[in-house]
Protein backbone atom coordinates (compact mmCIF):
# COMPACT_ATOMS: atom_id res chain seq x y z
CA UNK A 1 -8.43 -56.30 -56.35
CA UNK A 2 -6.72 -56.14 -59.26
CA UNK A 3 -3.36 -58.27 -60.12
CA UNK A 4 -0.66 -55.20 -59.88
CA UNK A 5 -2.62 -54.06 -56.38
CA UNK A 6 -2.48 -57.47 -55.19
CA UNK A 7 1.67 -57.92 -55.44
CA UNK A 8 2.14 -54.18 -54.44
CA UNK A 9 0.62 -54.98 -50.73
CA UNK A 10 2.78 -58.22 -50.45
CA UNK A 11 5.76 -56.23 -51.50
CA UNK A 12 5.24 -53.76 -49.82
CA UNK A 13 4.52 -55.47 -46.27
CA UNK A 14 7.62 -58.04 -46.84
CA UNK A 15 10.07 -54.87 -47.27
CA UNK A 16 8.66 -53.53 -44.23
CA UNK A 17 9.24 -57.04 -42.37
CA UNK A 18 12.94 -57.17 -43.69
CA UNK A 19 13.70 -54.60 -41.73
CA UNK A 20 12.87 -56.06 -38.38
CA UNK A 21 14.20 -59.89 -39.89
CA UNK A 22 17.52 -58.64 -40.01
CA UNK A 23 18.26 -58.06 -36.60
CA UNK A 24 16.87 -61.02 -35.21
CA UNK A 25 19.06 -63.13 -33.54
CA UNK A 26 20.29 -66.40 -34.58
CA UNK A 27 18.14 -67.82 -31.68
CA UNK A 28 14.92 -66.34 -32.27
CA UNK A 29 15.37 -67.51 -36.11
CA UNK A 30 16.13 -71.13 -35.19
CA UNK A 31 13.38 -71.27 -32.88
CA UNK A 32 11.07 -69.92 -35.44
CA UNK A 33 12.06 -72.79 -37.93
CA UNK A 34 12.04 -75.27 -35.07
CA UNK A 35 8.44 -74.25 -34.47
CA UNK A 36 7.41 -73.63 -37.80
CA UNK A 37 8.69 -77.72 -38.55
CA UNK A 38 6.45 -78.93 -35.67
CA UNK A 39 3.14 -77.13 -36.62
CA UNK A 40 3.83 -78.31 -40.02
CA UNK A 41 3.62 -81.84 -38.30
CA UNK A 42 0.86 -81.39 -36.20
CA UNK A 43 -1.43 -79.69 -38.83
CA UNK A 44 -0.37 -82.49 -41.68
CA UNK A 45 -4.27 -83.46 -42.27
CA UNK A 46 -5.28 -79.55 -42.67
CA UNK A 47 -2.25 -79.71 -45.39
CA UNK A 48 -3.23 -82.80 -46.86
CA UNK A 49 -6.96 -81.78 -47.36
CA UNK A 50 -5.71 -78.63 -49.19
CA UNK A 51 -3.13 -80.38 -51.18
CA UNK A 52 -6.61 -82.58 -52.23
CA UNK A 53 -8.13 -79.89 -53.65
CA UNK A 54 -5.22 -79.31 -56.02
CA UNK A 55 -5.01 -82.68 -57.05
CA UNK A 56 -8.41 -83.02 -58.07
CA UNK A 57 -8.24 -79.87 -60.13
CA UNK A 58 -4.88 -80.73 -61.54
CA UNK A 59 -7.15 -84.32 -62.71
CA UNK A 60 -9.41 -82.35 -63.81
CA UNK A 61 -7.41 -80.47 -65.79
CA UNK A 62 -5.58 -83.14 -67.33
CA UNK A 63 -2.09 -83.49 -65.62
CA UNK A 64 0.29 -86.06 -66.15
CA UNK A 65 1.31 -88.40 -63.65
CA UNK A 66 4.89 -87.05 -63.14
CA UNK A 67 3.21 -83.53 -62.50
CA UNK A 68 0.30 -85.00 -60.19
CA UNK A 69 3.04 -86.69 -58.32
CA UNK A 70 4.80 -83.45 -57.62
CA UNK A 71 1.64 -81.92 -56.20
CA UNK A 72 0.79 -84.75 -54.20
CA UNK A 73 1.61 -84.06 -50.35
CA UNK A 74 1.41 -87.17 -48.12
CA UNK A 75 2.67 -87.84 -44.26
CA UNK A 76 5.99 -88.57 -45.77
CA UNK A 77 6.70 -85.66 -47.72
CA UNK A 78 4.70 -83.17 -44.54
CA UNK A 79 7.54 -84.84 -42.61
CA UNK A 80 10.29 -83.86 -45.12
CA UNK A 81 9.30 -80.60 -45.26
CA UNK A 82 9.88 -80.33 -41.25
CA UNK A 83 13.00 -81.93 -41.18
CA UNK A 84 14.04 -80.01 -43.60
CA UNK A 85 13.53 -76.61 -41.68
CA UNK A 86 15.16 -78.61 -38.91
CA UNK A 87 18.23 -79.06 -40.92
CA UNK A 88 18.30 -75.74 -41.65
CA UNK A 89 17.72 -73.95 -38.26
CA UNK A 90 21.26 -76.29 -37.50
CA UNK A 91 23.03 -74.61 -40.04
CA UNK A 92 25.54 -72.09 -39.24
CA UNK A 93 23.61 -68.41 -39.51
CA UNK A 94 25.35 -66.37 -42.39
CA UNK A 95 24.95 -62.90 -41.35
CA UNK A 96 27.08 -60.92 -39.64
CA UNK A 97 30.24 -63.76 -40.83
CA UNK A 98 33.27 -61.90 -42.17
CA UNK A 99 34.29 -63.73 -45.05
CA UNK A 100 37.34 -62.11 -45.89
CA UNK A 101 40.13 -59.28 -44.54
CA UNK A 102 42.69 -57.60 -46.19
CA UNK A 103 44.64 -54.58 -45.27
CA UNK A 104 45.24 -52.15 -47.85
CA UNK A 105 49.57 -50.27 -47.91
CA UNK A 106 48.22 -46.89 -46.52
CA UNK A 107 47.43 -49.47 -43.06
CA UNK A 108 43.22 -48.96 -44.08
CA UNK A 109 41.66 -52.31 -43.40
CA UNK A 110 38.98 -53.85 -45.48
CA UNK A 111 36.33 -56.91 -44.83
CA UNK A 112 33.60 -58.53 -46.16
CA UNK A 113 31.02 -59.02 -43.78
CA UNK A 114 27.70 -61.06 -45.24
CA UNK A 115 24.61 -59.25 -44.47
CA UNK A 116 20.99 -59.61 -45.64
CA UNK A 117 19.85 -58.97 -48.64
CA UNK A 118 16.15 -57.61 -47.43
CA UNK A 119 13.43 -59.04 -49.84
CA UNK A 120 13.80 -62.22 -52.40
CA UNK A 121 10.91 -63.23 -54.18
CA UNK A 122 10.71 -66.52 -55.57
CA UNK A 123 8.86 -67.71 -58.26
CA UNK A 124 8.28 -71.41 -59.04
CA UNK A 125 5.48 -74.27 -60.78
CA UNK A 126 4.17 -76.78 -59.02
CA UNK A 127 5.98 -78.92 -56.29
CA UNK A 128 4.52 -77.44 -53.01
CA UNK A 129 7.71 -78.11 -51.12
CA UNK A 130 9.02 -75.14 -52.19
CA UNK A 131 7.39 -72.96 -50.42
CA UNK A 132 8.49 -74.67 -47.15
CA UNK A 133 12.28 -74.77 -47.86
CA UNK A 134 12.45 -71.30 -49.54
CA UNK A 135 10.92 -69.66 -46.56
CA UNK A 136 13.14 -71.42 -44.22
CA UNK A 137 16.47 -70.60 -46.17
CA UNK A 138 15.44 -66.78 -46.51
CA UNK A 139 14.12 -66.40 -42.64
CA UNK A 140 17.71 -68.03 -41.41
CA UNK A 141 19.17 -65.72 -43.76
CA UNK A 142 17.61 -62.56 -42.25
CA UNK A 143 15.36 -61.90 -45.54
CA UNK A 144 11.89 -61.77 -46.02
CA UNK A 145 10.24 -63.52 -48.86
CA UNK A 146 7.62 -63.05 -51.37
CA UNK A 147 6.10 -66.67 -53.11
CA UNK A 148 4.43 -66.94 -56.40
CA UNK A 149 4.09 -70.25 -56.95
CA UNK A 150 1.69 -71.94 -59.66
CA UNK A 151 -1.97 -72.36 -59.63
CA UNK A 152 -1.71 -75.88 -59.73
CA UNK A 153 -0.56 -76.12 -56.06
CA UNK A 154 -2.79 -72.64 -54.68
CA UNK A 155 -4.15 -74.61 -51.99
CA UNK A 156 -1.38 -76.60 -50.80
CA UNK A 157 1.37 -73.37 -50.64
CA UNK A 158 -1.90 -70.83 -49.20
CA UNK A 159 -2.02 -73.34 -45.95
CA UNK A 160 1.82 -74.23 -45.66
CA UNK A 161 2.43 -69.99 -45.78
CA UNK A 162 -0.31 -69.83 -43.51
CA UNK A 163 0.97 -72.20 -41.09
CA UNK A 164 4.79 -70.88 -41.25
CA UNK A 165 3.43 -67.21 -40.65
CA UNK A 166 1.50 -68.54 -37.86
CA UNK A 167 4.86 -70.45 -36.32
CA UNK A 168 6.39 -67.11 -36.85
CA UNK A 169 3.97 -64.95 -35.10
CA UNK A 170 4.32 -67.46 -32.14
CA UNK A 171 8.32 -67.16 -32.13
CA UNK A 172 9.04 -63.28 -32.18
CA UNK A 173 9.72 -63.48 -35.96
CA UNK A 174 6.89 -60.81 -37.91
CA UNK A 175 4.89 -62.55 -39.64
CA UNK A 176 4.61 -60.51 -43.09
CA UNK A 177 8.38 -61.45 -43.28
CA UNK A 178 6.38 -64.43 -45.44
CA UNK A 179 4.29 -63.41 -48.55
CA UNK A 180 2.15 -65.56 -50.46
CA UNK A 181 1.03 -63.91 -53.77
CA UNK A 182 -2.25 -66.16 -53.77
CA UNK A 183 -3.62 -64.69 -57.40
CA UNK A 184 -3.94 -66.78 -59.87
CA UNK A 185 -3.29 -64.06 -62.69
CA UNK A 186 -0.35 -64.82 -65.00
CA UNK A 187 0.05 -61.11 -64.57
CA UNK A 188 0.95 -60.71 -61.59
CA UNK A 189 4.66 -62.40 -61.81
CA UNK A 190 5.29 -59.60 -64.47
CA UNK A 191 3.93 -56.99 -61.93
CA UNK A 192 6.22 -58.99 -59.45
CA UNK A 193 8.92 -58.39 -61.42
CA UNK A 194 8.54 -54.65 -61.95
CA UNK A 195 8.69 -53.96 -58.04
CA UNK A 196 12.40 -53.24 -57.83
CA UNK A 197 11.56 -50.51 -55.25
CA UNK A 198 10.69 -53.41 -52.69
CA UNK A 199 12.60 -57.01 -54.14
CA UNK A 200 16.09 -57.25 -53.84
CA UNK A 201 16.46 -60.68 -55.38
CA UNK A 202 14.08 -62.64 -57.97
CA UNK A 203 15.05 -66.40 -58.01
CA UNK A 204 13.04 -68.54 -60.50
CA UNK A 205 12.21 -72.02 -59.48
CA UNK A 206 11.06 -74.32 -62.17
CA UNK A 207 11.14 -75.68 -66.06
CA UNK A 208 13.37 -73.03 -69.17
CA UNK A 209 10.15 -71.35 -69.90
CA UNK A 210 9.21 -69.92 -66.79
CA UNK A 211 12.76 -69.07 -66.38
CA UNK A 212 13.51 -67.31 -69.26
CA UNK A 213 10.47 -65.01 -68.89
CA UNK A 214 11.49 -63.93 -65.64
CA UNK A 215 14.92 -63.26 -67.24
CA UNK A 216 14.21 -61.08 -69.99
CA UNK A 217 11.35 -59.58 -68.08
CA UNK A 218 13.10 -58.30 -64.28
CA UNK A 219 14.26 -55.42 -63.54
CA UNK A 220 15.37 -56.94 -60.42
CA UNK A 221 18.58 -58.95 -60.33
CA UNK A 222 18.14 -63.00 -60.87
CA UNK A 223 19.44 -65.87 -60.45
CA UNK A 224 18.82 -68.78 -62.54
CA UNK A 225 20.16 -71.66 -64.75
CA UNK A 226 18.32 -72.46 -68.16
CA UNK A 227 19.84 -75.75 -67.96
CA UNK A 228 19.92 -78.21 -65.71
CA UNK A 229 22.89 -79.64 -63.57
CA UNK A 230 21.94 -83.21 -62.48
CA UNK A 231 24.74 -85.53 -63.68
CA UNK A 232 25.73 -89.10 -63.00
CA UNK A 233 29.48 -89.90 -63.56
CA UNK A 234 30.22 -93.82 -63.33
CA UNK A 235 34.02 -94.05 -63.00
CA UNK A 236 36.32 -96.73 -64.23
CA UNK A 237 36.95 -98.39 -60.93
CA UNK A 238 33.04 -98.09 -59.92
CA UNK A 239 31.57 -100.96 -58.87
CA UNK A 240 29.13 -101.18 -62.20
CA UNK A 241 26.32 -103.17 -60.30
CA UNK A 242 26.00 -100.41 -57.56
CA UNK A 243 26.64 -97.52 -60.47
CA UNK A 244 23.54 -99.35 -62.29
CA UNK A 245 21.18 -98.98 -59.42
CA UNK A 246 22.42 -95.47 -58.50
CA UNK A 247 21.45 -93.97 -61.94
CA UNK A 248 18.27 -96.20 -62.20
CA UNK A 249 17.19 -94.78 -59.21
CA UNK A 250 18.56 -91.08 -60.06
CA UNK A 251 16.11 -91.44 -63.01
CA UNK A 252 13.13 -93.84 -62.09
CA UNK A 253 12.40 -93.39 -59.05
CA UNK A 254 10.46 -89.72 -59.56
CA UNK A 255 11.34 -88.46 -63.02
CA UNK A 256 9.27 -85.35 -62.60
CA UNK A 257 11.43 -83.57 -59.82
CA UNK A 258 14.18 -80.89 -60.48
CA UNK A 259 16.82 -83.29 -59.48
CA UNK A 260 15.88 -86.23 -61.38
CA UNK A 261 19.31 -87.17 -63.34
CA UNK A 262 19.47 -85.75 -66.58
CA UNK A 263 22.52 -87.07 -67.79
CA UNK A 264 24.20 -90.25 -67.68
CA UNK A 265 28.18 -89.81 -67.50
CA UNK A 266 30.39 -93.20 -68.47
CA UNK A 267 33.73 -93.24 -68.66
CA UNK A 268 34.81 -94.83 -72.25
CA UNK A 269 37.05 -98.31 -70.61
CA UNK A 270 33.85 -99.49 -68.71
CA UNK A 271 31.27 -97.86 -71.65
CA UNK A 272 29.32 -100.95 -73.71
């Protein structure tokens, strides 16, 4: 099947799926995420022996240690992943909140009510994560979601979607709601990006590169940042010893993340 074909039947099932997301309860949601973080649990060796294939062929292929590290899935990181669909399922649900009302001088009233936006696809590199806390923000959210996330990490994201269609199937939440474009073709993310009939939102996930090419390329809206955001202020009055460790460990402790610190932030009295 050919790239193009490929994205068209994930599209083109997740639309279909938004429709029936939507209206889902806030209690069949949060029980699907509840579920979805325990079978993520109780299948962590099934994960771990896929996330072992991609490490081996990111070796293979020459990866660096700050990228092999962001592949690398282990008991800690399984459990991560589940508490953080917990987290989410405990958040407040978003749709149907009115956000704002105002009544207009001919006595017409006027609200903003938050409602889903149907499909977001999302389209990141290599941390595996992703496709774990992306899914569970969009199915709280009452959207569907189409992944395409790098070859490096085919393995690990094919069984994680697997498992968190599986947890939905088992909580009254449809399944196809979660795509997993599992080519490896470079095409198919500018296919993806052509299929405004069925994506709503594109949201890039990753280093400037990827995200500028899905900015000049979309026809769907995005959202992105070229730059990043991660900043460490020290203030006058901080206590410099506990300031030091903070941004040592902002930096050091896994440099190859998104939210590694990027820059360091003195103020000039306590700057040497």
């Amino acid at each position: 099947m050919q790239a193009r074909e490929v994205v068209l039947e994930r599209v083109k099932k997740a639309k279909e799926a938004s429709r029936v997301l939507a209206r889902l309860s806030t209690e069949v949601k949060n029980r699907a995420l509840m579920t979805m973080a325990d079978l993520l649990e109780r299948k962590a060796e099934l994960i771990k022996e896929e996330n072992a294939k991609d490490l081996e062929c990111g070796k293979e292929k020459g990866l660096s240690s700050a990228l092999l590290d962001r592949l690398l899935l282990d008991d800690k990181r399984i459990k991560g992943m589940a508490d953080g669909l917990r987290e989410v399922a405990a958040l407040p649900d978003p749709v149907g909140e009115v956000v704002k009302m105002w009544k207009r001088p001919n006595g017409l009233q006027i609200g903003k009510l938050r409602v889903p936006l149907g499909v977001v696809a999302v389209i990141y590199e290599s941390r595996p994560n992703v496709t774990a806390d992306t899914a569970a923000l969009c199915v709280k959210s009452g959207n569907a979601i189409v992944l395409r996330g790098g070859s490096e990490a085919i393995h690990s994201n094919a069984v994680i979607a697997g498992i968190l269609q599986e947890a939905a199937r088992e909580s009254g939440v449809p399944a196809q709601a979660i795509q997993l474009i599992e080519t490896t073709d470079r095409e198919a993310v500018f296919h993806l990006l052509r299929m405004e009939e069925f994506v709503d939102l594109v949201v890039p996930r990753g280093g400037e590169g990827l995200i500028r090419f899905v900015a000049e390329n979309s026809r769907i809206p995005v959202v992105y940042h070229y730059k990043g955001v991660c900043h460490t202020f020290v203030d006058r009055d901080a206590d410099l010893d506990m300031a030091w460790n903070i941004a040592f460990n902002a930096k050091v402790q896994r440099p190859g993340v998104c939210n590694a610190m990027e820059t360091l932030l003195v103020h000039r009295d306590v700057a040497k």
